[in-house]
C-alpha atoms as a PDB file:
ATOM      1  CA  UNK A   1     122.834  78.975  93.522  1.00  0.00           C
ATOM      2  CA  UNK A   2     120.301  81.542  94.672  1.00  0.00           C
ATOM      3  CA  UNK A   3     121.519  83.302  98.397  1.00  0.00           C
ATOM      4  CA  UNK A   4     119.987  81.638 101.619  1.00  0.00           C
ATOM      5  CA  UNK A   5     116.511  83.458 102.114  1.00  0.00           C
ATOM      6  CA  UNK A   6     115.926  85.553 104.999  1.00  0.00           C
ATOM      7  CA  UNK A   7     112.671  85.517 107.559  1.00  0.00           C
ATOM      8  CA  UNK A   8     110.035  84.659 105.778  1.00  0.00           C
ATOM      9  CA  UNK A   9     110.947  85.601 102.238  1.00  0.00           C
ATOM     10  CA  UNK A  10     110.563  82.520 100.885  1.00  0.00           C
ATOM     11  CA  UNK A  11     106.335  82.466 101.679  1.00  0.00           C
ATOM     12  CA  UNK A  12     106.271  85.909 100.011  1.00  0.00           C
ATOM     13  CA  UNK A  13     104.701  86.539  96.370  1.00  0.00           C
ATOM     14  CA  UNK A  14     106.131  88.750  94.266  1.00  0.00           C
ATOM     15  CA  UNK A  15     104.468  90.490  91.388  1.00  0.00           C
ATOM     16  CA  UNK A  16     105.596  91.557  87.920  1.00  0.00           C
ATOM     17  CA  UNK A  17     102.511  94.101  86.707  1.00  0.00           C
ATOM     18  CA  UNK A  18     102.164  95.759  83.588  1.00  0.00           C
ATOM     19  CA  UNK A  19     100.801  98.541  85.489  1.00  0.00           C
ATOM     20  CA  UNK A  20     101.426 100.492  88.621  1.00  0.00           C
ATOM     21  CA  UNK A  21      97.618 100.314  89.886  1.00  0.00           C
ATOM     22  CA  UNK A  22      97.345  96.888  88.610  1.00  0.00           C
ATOM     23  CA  UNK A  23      99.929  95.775  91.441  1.00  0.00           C
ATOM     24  CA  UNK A  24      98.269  98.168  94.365  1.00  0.00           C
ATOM     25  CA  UNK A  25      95.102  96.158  93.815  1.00  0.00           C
ATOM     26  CA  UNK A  26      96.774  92.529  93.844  1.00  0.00           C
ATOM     27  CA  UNK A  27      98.860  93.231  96.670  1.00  0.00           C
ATOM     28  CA  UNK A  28      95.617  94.774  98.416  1.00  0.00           C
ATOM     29  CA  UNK A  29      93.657  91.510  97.491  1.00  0.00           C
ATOM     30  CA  UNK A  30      96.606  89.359  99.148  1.00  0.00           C
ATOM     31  CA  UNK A  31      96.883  91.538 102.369  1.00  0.00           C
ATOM     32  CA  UNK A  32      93.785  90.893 103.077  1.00  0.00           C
ATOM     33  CA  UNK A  33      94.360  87.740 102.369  1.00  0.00           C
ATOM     34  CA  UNK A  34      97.298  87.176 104.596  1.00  0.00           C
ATOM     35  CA  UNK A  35      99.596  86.505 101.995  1.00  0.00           C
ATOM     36  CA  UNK A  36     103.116  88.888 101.534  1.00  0.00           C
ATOM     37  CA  UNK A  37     103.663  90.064  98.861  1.00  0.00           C
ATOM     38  CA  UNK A  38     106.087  92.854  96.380  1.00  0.00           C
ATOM     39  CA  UNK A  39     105.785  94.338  93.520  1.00  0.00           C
ATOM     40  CA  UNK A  40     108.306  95.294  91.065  1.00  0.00           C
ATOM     41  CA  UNK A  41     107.837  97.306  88.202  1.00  0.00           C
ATOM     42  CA  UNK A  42     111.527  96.400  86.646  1.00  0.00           C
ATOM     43  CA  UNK A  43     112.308  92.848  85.268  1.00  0.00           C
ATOM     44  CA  UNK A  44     115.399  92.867  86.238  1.00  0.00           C
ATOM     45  CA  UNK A  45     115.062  93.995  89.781  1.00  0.00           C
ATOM     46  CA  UNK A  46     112.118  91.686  90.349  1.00  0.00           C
ATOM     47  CA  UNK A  47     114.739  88.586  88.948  1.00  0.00           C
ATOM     48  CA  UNK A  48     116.955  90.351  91.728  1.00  0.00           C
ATOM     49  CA  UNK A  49     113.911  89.554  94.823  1.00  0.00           C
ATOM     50  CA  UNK A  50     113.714  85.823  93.220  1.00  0.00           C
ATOM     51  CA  UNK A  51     117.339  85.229  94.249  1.00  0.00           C
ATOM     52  CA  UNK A  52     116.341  86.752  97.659  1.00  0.00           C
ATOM     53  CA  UNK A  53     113.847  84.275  98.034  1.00  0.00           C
ATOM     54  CA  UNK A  54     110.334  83.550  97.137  1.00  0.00           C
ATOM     55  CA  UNK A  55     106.771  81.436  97.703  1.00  0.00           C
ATOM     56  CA  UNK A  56     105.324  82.225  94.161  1.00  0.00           C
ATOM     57  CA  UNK A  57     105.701  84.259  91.304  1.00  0.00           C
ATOM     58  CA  UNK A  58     102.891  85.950  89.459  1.00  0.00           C
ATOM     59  CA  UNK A  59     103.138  87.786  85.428  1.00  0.00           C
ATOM     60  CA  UNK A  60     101.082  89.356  83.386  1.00  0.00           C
ATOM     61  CA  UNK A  61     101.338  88.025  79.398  1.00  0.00           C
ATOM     62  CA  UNK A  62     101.773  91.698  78.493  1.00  0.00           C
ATOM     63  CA  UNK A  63     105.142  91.623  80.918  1.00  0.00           C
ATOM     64  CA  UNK A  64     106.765  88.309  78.789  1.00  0.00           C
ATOM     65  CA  UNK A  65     107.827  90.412  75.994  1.00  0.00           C
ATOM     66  CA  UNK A  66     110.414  92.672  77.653  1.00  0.00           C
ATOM     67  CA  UNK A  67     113.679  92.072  76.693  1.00  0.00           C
ATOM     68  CA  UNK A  68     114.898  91.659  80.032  1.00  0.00           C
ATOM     69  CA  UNK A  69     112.879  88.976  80.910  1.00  0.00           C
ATOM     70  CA  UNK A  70     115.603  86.592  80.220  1.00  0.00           C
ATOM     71  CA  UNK A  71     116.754  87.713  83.187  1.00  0.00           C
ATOM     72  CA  UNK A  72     114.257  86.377  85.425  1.00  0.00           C
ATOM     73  CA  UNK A  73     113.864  83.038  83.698  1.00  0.00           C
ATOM     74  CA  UNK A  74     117.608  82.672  84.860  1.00  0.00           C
ATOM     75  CA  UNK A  75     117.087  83.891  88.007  1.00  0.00           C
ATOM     76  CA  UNK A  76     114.643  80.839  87.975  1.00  0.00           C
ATOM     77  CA  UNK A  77     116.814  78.378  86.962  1.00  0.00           C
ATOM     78  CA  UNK A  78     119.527  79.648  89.354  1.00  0.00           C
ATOM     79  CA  UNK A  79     117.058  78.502  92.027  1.00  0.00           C
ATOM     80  CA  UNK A  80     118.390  74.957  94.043  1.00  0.00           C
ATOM     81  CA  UNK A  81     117.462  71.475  92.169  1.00  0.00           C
ATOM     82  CA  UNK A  82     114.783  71.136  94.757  1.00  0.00           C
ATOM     83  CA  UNK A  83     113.286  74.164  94.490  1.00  0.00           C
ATOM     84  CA  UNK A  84     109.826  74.383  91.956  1.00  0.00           C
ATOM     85  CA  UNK A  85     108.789  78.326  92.661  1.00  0.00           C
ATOM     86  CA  UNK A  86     105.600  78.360  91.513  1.00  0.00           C
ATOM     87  CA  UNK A  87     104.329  80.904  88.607  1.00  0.00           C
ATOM     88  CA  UNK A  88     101.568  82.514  87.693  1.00  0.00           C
ATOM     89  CA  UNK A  89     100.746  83.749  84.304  1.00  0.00           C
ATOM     90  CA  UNK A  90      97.747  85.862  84.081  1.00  0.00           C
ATOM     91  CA  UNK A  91      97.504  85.549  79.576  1.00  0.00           C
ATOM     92  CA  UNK A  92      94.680  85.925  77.192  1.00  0.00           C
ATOM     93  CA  UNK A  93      93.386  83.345  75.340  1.00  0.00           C
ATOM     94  CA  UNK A  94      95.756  83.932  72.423  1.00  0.00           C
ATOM     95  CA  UNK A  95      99.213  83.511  73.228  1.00  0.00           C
ATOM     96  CA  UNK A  96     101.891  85.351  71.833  1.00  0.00           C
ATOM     97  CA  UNK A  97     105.553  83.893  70.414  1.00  0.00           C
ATOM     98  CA  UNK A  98     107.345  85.328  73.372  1.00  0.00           C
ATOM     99  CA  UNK A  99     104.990  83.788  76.261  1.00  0.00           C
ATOM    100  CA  UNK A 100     105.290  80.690  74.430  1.00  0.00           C
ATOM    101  CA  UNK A 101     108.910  80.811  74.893  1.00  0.00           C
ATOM    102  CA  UNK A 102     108.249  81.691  78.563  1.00  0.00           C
ATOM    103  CA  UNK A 103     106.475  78.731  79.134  1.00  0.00           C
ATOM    104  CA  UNK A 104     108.819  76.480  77.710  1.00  0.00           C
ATOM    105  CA  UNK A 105     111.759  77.648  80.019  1.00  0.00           C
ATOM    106  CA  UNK A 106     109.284  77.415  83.076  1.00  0.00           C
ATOM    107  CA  UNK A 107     108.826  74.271  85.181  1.00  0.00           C
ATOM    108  CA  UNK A 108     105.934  75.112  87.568  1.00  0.00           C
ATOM    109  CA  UNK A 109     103.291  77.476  85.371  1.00  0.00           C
ATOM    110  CA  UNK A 110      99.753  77.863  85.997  1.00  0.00           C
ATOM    111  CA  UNK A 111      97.984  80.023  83.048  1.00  0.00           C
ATOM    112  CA  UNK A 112      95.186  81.916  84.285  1.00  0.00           C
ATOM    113  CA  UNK A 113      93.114  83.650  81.317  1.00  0.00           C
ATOM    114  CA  UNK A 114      92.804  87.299  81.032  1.00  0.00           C
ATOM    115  CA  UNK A 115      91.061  89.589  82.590  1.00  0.00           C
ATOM    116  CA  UNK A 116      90.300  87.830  86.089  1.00  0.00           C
END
């Protein structure tokens, strides 16, 4: 069972980019938004902030092939029965064998073609 959630965590995005810039720019776009967010460069330590709590989840289709992405579909099902965190997967048109995998083991996906 994922840890209880601290102030505000749980309204938080957090961000898996494939690049460093990529994730300046999309947190910049949800600051101004309102919206809290973190990035995290590392699958494993971004399956790590899930436990901690979160509002959504966003990836990149070009992120779903690391090996240790495993990691943070477990993270995802460690979450409570009532939880549905909700991802978003930013893919191109044609999807490869590994983020069709990623879908499957996901219960609250929207797919958002590539480049927005």
């Amino acid at each position: 069972m994922a840890p209880e959630s601290d102030g505000g965590n749980e309204y938080r995005v957090l961000l898996l980019p494939p690049t460093r810039r990529d994730g300046e720019v999309t947190c910049t776009l949800l600051e101004v938004a309102g919206i809290t967010s973190l990035v995290s460069q590392d699958p494993a330590a971004f399956a790590e902030q899930v436990k901690a709590g979160v509002g959504a989840i966003v990836l990149t289709d070009a992120i779903v092939a690391a090996a240790s992405i495993a990691q943070l579909a477990a993270a995802l099902d460690d979450q409570p029965s009532w939880s549905d965190v909700p991802t978003i997967l930013l893919s191109r048109t044609e999807q490869s064998a590994s983020t069709a995998r990623l879908l499957g083991t996901l219960r609250n996906v929207t797919v958002l073609e590539r480049p927005t």
